[in-house]
Protein backbone atom coordinates (compact mmCIF):
# COMPACT_ATOMS: atom_id res chain seq x y z
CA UNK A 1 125.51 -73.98 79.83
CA UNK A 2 129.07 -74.39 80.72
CA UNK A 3 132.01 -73.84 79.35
CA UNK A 4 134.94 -74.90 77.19
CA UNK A 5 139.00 -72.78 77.23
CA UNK A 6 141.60 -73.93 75.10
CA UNK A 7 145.29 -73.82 76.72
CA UNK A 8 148.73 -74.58 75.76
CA UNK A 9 151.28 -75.53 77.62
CA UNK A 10 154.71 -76.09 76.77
CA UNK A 11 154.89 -79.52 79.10
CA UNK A 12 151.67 -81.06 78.21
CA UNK A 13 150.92 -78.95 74.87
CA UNK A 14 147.23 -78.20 73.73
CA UNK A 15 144.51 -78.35 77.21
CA UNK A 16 141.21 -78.21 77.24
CA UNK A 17 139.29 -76.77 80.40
CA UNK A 18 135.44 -77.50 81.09
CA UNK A 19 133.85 -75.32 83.62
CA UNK A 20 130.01 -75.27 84.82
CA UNK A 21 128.98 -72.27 86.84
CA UNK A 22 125.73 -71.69 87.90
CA UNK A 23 123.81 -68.35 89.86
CA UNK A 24 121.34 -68.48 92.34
CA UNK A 25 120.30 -65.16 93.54
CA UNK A 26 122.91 -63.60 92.16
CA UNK A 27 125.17 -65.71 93.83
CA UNK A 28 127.57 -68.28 92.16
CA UNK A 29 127.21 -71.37 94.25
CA UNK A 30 128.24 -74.28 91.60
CA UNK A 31 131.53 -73.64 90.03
CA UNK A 32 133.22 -76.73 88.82
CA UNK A 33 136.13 -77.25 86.43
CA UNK A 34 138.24 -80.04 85.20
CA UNK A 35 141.16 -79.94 82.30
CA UNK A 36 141.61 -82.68 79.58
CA UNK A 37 143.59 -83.36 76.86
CA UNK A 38 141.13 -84.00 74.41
CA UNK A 39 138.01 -81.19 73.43
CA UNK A 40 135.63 -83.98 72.98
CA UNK A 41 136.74 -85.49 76.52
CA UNK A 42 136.01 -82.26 78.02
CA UNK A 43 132.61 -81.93 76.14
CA UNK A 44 131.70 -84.91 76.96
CA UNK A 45 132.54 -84.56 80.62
CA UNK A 46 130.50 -80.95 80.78
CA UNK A 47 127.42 -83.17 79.69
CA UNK A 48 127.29 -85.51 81.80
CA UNK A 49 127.95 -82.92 84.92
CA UNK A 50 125.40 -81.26 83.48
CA UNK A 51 123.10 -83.80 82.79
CA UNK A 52 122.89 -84.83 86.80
CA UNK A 53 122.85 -81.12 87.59
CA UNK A 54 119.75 -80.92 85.97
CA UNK A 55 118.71 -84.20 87.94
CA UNK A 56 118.23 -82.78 90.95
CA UNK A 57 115.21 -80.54 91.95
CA UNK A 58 117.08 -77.60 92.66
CA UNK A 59 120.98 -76.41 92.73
CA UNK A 60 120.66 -76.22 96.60
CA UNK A 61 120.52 -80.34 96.58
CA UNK A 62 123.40 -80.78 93.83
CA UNK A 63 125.37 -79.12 96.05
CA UNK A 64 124.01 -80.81 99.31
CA UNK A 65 124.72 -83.91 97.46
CA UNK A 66 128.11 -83.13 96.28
CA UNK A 67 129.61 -82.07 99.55
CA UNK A 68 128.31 -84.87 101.13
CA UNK A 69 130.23 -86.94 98.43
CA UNK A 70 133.22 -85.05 98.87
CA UNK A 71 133.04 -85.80 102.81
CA UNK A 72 133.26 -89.36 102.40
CA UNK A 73 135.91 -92.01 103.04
CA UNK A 74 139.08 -91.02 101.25
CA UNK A 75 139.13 -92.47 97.79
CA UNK A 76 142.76 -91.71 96.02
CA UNK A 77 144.31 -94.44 95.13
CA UNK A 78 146.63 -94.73 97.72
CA UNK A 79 143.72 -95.06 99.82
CA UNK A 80 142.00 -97.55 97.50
CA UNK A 81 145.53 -100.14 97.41
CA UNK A 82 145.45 -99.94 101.13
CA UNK A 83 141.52 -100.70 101.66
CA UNK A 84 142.30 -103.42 98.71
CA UNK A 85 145.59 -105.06 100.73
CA UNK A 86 143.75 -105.07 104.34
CA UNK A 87 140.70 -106.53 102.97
CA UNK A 88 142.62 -109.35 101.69
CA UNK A 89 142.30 -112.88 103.80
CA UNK A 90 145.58 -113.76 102.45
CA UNK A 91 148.66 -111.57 101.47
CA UNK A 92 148.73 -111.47 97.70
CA UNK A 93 152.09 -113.46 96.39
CA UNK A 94 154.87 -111.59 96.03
CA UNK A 95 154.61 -110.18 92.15
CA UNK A 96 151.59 -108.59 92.67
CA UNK A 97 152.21 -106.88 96.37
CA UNK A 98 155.09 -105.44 94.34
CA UNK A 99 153.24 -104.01 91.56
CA UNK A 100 150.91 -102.45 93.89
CA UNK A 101 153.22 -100.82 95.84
CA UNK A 102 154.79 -99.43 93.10
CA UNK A 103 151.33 -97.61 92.11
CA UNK A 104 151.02 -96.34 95.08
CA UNK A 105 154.01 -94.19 94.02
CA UNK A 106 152.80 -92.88 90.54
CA UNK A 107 150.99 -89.36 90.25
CA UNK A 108 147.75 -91.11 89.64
CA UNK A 109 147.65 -93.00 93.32
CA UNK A 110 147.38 -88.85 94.47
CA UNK A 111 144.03 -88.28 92.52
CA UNK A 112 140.82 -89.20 93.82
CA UNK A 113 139.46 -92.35 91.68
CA UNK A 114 135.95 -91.61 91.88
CA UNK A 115 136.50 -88.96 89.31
CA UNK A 116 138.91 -90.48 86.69
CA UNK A 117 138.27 -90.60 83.15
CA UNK A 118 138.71 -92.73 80.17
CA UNK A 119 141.39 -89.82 79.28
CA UNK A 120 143.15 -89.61 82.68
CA UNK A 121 143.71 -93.41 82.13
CA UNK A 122 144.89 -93.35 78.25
CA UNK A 123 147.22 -90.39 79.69
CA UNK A 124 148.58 -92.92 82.62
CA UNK A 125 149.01 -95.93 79.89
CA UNK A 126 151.12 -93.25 77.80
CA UNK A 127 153.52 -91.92 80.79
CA UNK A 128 154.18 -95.57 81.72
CA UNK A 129 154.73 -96.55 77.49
CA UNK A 130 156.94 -93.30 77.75
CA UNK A 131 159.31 -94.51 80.65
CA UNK A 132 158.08 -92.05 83.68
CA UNK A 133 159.30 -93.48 86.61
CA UNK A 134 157.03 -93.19 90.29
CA UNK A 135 158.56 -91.31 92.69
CA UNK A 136 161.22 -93.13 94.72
CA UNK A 137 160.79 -94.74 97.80
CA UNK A 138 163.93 -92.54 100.05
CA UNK A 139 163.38 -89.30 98.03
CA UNK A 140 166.64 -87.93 99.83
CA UNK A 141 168.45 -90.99 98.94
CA UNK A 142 167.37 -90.78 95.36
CA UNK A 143 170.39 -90.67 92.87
CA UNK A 144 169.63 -88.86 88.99
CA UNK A 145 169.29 -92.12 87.51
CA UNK A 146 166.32 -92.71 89.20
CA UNK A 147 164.21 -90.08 87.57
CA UNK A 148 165.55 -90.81 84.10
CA UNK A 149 162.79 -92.39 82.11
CA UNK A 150 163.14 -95.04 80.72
CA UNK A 151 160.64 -96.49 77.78
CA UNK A 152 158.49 -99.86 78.40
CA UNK A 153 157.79 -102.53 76.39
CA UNK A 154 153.76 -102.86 75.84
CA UNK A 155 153.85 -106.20 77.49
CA UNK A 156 155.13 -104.16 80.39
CA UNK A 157 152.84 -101.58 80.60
CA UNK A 158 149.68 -104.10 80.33
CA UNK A 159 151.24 -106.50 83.47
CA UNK A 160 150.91 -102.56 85.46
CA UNK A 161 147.49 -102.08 84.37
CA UNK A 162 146.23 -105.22 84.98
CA UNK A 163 146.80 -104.72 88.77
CA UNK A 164 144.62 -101.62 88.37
CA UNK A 165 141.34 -103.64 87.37
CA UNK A 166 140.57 -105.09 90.37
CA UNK A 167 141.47 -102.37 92.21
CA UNK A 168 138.98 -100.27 90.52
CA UNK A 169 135.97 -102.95 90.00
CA UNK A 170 136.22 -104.24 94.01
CA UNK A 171 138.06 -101.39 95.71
CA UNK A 172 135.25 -99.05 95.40
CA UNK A 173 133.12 -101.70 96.86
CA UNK A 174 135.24 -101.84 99.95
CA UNK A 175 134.97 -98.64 100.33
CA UNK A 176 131.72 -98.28 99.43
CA UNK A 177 132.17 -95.80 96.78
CA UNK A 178 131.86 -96.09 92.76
CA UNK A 179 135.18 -95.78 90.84
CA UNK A 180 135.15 -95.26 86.77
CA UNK A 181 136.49 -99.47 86.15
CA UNK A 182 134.54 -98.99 82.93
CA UNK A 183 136.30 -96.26 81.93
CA UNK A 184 139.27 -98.40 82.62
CA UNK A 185 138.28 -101.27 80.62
CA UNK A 186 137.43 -98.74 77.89
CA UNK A 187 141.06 -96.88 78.29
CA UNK A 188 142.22 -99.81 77.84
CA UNK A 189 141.15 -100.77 74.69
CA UNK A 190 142.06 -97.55 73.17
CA UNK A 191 145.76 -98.90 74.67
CA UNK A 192 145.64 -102.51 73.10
CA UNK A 193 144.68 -100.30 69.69
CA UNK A 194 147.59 -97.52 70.00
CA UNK A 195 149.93 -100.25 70.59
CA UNK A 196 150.80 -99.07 73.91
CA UNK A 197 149.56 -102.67 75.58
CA UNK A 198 149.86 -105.92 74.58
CA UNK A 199 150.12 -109.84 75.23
CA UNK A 200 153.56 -111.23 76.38
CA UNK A 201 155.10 -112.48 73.62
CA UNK A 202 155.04 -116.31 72.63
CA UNK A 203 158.13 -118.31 73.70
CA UNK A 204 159.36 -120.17 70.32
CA UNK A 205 162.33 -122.16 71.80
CA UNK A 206 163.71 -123.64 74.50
CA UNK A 207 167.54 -122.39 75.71
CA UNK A 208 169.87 -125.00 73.45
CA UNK A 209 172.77 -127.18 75.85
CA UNK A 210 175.40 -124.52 74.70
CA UNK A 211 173.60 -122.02 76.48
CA UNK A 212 172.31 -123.95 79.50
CA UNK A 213 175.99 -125.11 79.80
CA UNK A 214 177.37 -121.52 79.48
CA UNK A 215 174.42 -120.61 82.41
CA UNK A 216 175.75 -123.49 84.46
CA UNK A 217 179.69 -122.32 84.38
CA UNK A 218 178.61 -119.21 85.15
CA UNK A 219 176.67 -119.54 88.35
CA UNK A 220 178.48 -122.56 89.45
CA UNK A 221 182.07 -120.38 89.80
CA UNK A 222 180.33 -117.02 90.88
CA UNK A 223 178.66 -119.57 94.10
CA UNK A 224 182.05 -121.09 94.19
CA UNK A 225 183.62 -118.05 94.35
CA UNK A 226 181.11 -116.47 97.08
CA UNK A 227 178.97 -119.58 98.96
CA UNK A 228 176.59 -116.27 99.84
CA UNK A 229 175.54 -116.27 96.50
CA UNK A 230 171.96 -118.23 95.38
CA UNK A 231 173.17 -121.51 94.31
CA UNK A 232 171.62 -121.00 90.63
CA UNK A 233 173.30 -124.09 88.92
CA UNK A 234 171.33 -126.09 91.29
CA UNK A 235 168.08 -124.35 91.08
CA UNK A 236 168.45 -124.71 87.29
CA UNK A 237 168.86 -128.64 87.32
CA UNK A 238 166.10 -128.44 89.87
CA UNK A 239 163.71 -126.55 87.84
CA UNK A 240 164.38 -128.37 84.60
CA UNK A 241 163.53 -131.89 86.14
CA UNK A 242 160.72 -130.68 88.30
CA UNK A 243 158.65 -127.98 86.31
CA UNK A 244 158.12 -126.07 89.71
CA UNK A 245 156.49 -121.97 89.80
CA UNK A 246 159.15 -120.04 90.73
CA UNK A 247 156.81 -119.75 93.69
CA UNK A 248 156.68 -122.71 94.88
CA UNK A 249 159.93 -123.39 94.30
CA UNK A 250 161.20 -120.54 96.99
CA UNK A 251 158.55 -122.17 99.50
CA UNK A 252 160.62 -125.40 99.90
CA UNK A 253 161.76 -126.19 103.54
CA UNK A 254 164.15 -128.97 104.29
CA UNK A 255 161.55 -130.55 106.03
CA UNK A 256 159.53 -130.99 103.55
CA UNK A 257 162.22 -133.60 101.76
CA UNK A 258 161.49 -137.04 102.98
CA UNK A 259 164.47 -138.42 102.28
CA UNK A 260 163.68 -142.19 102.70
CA UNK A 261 160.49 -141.99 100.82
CA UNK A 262 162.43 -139.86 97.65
CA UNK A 263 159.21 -137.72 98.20
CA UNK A 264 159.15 -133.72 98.12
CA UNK A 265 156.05 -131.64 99.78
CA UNK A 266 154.95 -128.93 97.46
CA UNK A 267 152.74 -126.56 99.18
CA UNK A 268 150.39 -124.22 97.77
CA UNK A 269 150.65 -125.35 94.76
CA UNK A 270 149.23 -124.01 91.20
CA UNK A 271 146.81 -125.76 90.01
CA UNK A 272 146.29 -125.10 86.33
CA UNK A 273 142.14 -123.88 85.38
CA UNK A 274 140.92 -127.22 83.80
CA UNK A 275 137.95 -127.21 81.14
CA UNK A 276 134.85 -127.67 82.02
CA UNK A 277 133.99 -130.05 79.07
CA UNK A 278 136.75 -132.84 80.39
């Protein structure tokens, strides 16, 4: 029977440690560990190790079986965004590639997946609600400010984990490995109900002409005053009349304007999901 030692720390405050060791000829030769923030997450972590201890015939083939799990392809989540991206056909748009590569830069991209817990997730959710920032791209040419946290909405935190899903439910299958995605999904959850996540809120107006007209002076004399600048005032009037994705918007050539015909290519375009009953 394994294990269960209460710590405190003065960072993380009250840790819980579950460790299994098991003799064999006098000889320890399973001695496994891992630390939670929750007692019942630990004992329920102990159980289940123990539980597929006990499903193999002897400790010799746990620990054949282990090592040879240990010795396959590399499964931290660094590893898992980069089998994700090259499996790809396409490169995702823009957004997304973003979010990704800013996981890769969080503490949690350093752990191997396969072994995550419900906890380990609920314990991301929180550092992300909480403002921790992932570690900068130039470390040397990192300034204070940038490891300063600063708090997230729960909108923002739920657009971050929602790139993690289908890294965990299709990664793993890249790689041919399981990850924990229902652990995710059930992390999650526990989120939405802690208030930690949740939906974008619901746009109740449009701008009013006072403040589209203030937008327009605005960008029209910082352009005028720098022709560098992105000519905003247009874009503006553009997007108004046209009801273009940002997206598709930045994939407009001048080619693509037949000016005789008054017609405009739009490529790749968004097409809304229809319902199935129309």
């Amino acid at each position: 029977m394994g294990s269960i030692t209460q710590r405190k720390s003065k960072k993380d405050g009250i840790r819980y440690t579950a460790q299994i060791r098991k003799k064999q000829g006098g000889k320890v030769v399973v001695d496994i560990a891992k630390t939670f923030g929750k007692k019942t997450s630990a004992k329920a972590w102990m159980q289940r190790m123990e539980a597929e201890i006990e499903s193999y015939s002897s400790l010799d083939a746990f620990v054949s079986a282990r090592n040879a799990r240990n010795a396959r392809a590399d499964t931290t989540g660094i590893a898992v965004i980069e089998a994700y991206l090259k499996a790809h056909r396409e490169e995702p748009q823009k957004t997304k590639l973003q979010y990704l590569k800013m996981l890769k830069r969080f503490p949690i991209a350093k752990k191997d997946w396969r072994f995550l817990t419900t906890a380990d997730f609920i314990k991301f959710g929180e550092d992300l609600f909480n403002g921790v920032r992932p570690e900068p791209i130039d470390i040397d040419a990192a300034s204070t400010e940038d490891f300063i946290e600063k708090p997230r909405k729960p909108q923002t935190v739920a657009n971050i984990l929602s790139h993690m899903g289908p890294l965990l439910q299709h990664g793993g299958t890249i790689l041919g490995e399981k990850l924990p995605y229902e652990a995710f999904y059930e992390a999650r959850e526990t989120l939405k109900f802690l208030g930690i996540v949740s939906r974008s809120g619901k746009r109740e107006r449009r701008p009013s002409l006072d403040e589209l007209d203030k937008l327009m002076k605005f960008f029209f004399e910082r352009n005028r005053a720098d022709s560098r600048c992105v000519p905003m005032h247009l874009i503006i009037l553009f997007q108004i009349i046209g009801c273009r994705r940002l997206s598709e918007t930045t994939r407009m050539r001048w080619c693509d304007y037949e000016h005789e015909n008054g017609q405009l290519l739009i490529r790749d375009m968004t097409c809304p999901p229809r319902d199935p009953s129309t």
